[in-house]
C-alpha atoms as a PDB file:
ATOM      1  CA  UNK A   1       0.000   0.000   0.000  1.00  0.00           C
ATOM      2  CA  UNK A   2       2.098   2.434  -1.314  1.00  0.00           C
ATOM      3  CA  UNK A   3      -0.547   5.621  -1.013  1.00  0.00           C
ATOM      4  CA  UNK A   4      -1.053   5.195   1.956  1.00  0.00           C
ATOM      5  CA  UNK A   5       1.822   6.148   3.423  1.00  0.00           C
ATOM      6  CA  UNK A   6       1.721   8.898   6.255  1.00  0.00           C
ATOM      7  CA  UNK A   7       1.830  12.188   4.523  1.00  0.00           C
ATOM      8  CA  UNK A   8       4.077  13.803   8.107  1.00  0.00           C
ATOM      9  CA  UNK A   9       6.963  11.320   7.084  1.00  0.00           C
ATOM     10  CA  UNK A  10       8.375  13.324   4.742  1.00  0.00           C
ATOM     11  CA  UNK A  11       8.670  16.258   6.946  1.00  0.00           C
ATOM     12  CA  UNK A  12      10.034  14.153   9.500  1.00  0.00           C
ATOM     13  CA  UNK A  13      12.337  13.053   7.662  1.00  0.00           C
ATOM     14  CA  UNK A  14      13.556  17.046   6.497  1.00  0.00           C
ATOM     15  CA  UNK A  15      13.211  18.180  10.123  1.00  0.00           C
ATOM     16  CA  UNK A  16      16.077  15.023  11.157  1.00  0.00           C
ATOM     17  CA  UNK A  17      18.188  16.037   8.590  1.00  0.00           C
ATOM     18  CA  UNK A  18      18.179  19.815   9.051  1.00  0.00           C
ATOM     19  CA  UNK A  19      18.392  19.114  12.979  1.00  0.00           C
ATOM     20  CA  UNK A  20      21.571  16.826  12.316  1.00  0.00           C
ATOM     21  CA  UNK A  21      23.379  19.287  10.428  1.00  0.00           C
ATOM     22  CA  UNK A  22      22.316  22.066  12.234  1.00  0.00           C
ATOM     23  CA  UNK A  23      24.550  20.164  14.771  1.00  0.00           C
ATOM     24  CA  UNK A  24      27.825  20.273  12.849  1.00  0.00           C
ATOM     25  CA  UNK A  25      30.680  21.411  14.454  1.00  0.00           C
ATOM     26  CA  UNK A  26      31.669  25.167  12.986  1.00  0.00           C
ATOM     27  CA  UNK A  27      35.222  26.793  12.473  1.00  0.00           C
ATOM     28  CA  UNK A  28      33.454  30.543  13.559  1.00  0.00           C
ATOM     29  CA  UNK A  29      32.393  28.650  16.802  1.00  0.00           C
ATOM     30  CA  UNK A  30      36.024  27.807  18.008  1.00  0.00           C
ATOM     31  CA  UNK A  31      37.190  30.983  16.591  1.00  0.00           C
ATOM     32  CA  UNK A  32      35.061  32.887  19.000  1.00  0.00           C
ATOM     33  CA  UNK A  33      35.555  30.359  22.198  1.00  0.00           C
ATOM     34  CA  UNK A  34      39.604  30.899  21.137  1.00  0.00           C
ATOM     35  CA  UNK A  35      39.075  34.689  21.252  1.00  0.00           C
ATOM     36  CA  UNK A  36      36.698  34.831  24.521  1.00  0.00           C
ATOM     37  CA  UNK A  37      39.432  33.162  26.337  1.00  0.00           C
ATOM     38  CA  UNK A  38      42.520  34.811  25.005  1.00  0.00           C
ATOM     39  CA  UNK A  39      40.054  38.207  26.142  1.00  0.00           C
ATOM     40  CA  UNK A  40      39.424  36.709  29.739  1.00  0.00           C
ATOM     41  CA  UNK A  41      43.209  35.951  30.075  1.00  0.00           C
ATOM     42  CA  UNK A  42      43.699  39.428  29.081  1.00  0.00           C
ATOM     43  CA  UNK A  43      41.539  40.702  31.028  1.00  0.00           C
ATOM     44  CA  UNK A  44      42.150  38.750  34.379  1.00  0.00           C
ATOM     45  CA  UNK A  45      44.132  35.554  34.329  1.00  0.00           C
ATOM     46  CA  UNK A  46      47.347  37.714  32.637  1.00  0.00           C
ATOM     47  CA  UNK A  47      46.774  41.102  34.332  1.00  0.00           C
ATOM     48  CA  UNK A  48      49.183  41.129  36.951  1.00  0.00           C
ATOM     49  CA  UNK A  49      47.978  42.074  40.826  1.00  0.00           C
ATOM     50  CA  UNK A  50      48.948  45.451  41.414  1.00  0.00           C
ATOM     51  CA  UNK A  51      49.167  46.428  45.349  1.00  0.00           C
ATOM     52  CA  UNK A  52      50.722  50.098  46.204  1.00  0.00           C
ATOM     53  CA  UNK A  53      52.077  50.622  42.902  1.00  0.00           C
ATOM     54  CA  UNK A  54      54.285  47.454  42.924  1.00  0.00           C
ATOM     55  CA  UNK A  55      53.181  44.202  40.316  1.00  0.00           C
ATOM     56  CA  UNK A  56      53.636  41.123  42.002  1.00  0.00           C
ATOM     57  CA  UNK A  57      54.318  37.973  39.846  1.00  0.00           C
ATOM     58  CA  UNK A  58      54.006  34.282  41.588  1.00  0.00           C
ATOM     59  CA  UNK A  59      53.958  31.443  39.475  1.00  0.00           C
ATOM     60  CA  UNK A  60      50.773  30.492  40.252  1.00  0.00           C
ATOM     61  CA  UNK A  61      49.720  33.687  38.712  1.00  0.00           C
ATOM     62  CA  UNK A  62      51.702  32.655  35.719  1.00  0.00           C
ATOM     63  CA  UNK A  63      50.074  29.374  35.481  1.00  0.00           C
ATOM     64  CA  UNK A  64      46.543  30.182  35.465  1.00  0.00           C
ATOM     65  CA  UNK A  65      47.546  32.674  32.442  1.00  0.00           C
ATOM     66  CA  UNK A  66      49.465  29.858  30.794  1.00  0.00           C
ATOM     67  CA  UNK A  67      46.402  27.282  31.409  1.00  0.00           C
ATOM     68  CA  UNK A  68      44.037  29.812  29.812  1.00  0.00           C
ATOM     69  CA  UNK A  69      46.526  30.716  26.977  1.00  0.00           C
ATOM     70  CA  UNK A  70      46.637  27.345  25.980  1.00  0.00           C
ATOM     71  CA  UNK A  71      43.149  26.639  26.138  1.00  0.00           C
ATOM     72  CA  UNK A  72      42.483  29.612  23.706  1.00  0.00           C
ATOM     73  CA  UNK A  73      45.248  28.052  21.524  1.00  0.00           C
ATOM     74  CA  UNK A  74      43.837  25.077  21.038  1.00  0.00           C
ATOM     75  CA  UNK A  75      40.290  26.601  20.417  1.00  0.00           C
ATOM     76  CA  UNK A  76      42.398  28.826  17.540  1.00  0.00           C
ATOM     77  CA  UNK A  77      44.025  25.734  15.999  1.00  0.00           C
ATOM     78  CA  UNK A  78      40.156  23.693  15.799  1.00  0.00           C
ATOM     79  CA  UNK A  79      39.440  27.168  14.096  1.00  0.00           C
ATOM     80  CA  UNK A  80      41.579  26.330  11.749  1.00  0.00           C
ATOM     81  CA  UNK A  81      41.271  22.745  11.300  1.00  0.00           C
ATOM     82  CA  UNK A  82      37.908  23.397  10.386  1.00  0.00           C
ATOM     83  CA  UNK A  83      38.302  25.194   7.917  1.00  0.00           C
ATOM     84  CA  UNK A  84      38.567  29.176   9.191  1.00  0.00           C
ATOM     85  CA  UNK A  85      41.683  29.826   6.718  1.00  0.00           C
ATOM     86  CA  UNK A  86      42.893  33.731   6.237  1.00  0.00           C
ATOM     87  CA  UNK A  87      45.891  35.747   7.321  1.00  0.00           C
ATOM     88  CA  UNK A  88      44.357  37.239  10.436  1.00  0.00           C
ATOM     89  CA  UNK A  89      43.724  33.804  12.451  1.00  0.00           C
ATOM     90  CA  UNK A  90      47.095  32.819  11.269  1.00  0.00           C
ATOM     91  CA  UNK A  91      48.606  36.007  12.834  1.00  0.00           C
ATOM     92  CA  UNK A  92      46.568  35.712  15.649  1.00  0.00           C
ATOM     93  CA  UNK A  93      47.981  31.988  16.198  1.00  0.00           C
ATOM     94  CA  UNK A  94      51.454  32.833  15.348  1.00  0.00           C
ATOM     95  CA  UNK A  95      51.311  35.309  18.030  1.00  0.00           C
ATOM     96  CA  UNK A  96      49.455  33.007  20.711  1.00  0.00           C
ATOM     97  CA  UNK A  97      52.051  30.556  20.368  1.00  0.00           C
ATOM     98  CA  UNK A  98      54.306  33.050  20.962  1.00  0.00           C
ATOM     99  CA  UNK A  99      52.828  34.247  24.075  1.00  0.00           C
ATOM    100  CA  UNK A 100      52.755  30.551  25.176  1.00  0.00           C
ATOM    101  CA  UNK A 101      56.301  30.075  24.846  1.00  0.00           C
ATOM    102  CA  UNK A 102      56.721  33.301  26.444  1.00  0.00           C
ATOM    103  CA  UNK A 103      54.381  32.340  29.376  1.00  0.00           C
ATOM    104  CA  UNK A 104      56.335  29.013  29.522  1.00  0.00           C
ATOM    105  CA  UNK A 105      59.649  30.502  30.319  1.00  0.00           C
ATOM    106  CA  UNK A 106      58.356  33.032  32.353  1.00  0.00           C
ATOM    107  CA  UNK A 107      56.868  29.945  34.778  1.00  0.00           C
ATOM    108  CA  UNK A 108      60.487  28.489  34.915  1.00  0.00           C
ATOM    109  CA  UNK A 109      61.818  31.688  35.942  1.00  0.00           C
ATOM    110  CA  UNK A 110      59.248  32.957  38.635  1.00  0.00           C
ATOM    111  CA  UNK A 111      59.476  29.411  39.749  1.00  0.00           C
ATOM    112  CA  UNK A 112      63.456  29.198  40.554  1.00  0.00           C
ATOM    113  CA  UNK A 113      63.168  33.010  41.981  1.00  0.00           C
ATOM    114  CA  UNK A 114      60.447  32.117  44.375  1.00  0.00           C
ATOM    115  CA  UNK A 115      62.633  28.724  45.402  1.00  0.00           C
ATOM    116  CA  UNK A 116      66.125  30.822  46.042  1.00  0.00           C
ATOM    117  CA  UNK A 117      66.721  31.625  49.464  1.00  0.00           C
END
């Protein structure tokens, strides 16, 4: 019985695809996670405590900015993966990376000042 199929399975059918690849993972979606982190480093994880005028830097400091870095690196690099190719996200990587190794060294260093007698 061929006509007498339901006449709603069709549009079933079109609302499970369209739901399905409304689900697909986006490039633009890691981009912005990437840059909403890299902001909330900036904006709290990497500012440095100031008290009376002086910075202090501890390495724990460090190592929450490093941890959040990271995290925004990898979102970047999905980005990428997933197709969000032009010269801006692969500035914006190049200098993230950057930073990172930056961060990195700075960890080692805080970390043998704050273990010298």
């Amino acid at each position: 019985m061929i006509g007498s199929r339901p006449t709603w399975v069709p549009s079933l059918l079109l609302l499970a695809t369209l739901s399905v690849g409304g689900c697909k993972e986006s490039g633009n979606d890691y981009l912005t996670e990437g840059l909403r982190l890299l902001g909330e480093a900036e904006r709290g994880d990497c500012k440095p405590d100031v008290r009376a005028g002086q910075a202090t830097i501890n390495s724990a400091k460090v190592s929450q900015c490093l941890d959040k870095t990271k995290a925004a690196l990898e979102q970047l690099h999905k980005a990428r993966e997933l197709g969000v190719q032009n010269k801006e996200i692969d500035d914006l990587i190049a200098k993230t990376e950057a930073e990172v190794s930056n961060l990195e060294t700075m960890l080692k260093m805080v970390g043998r000042m704050q273990h010298e007698p």
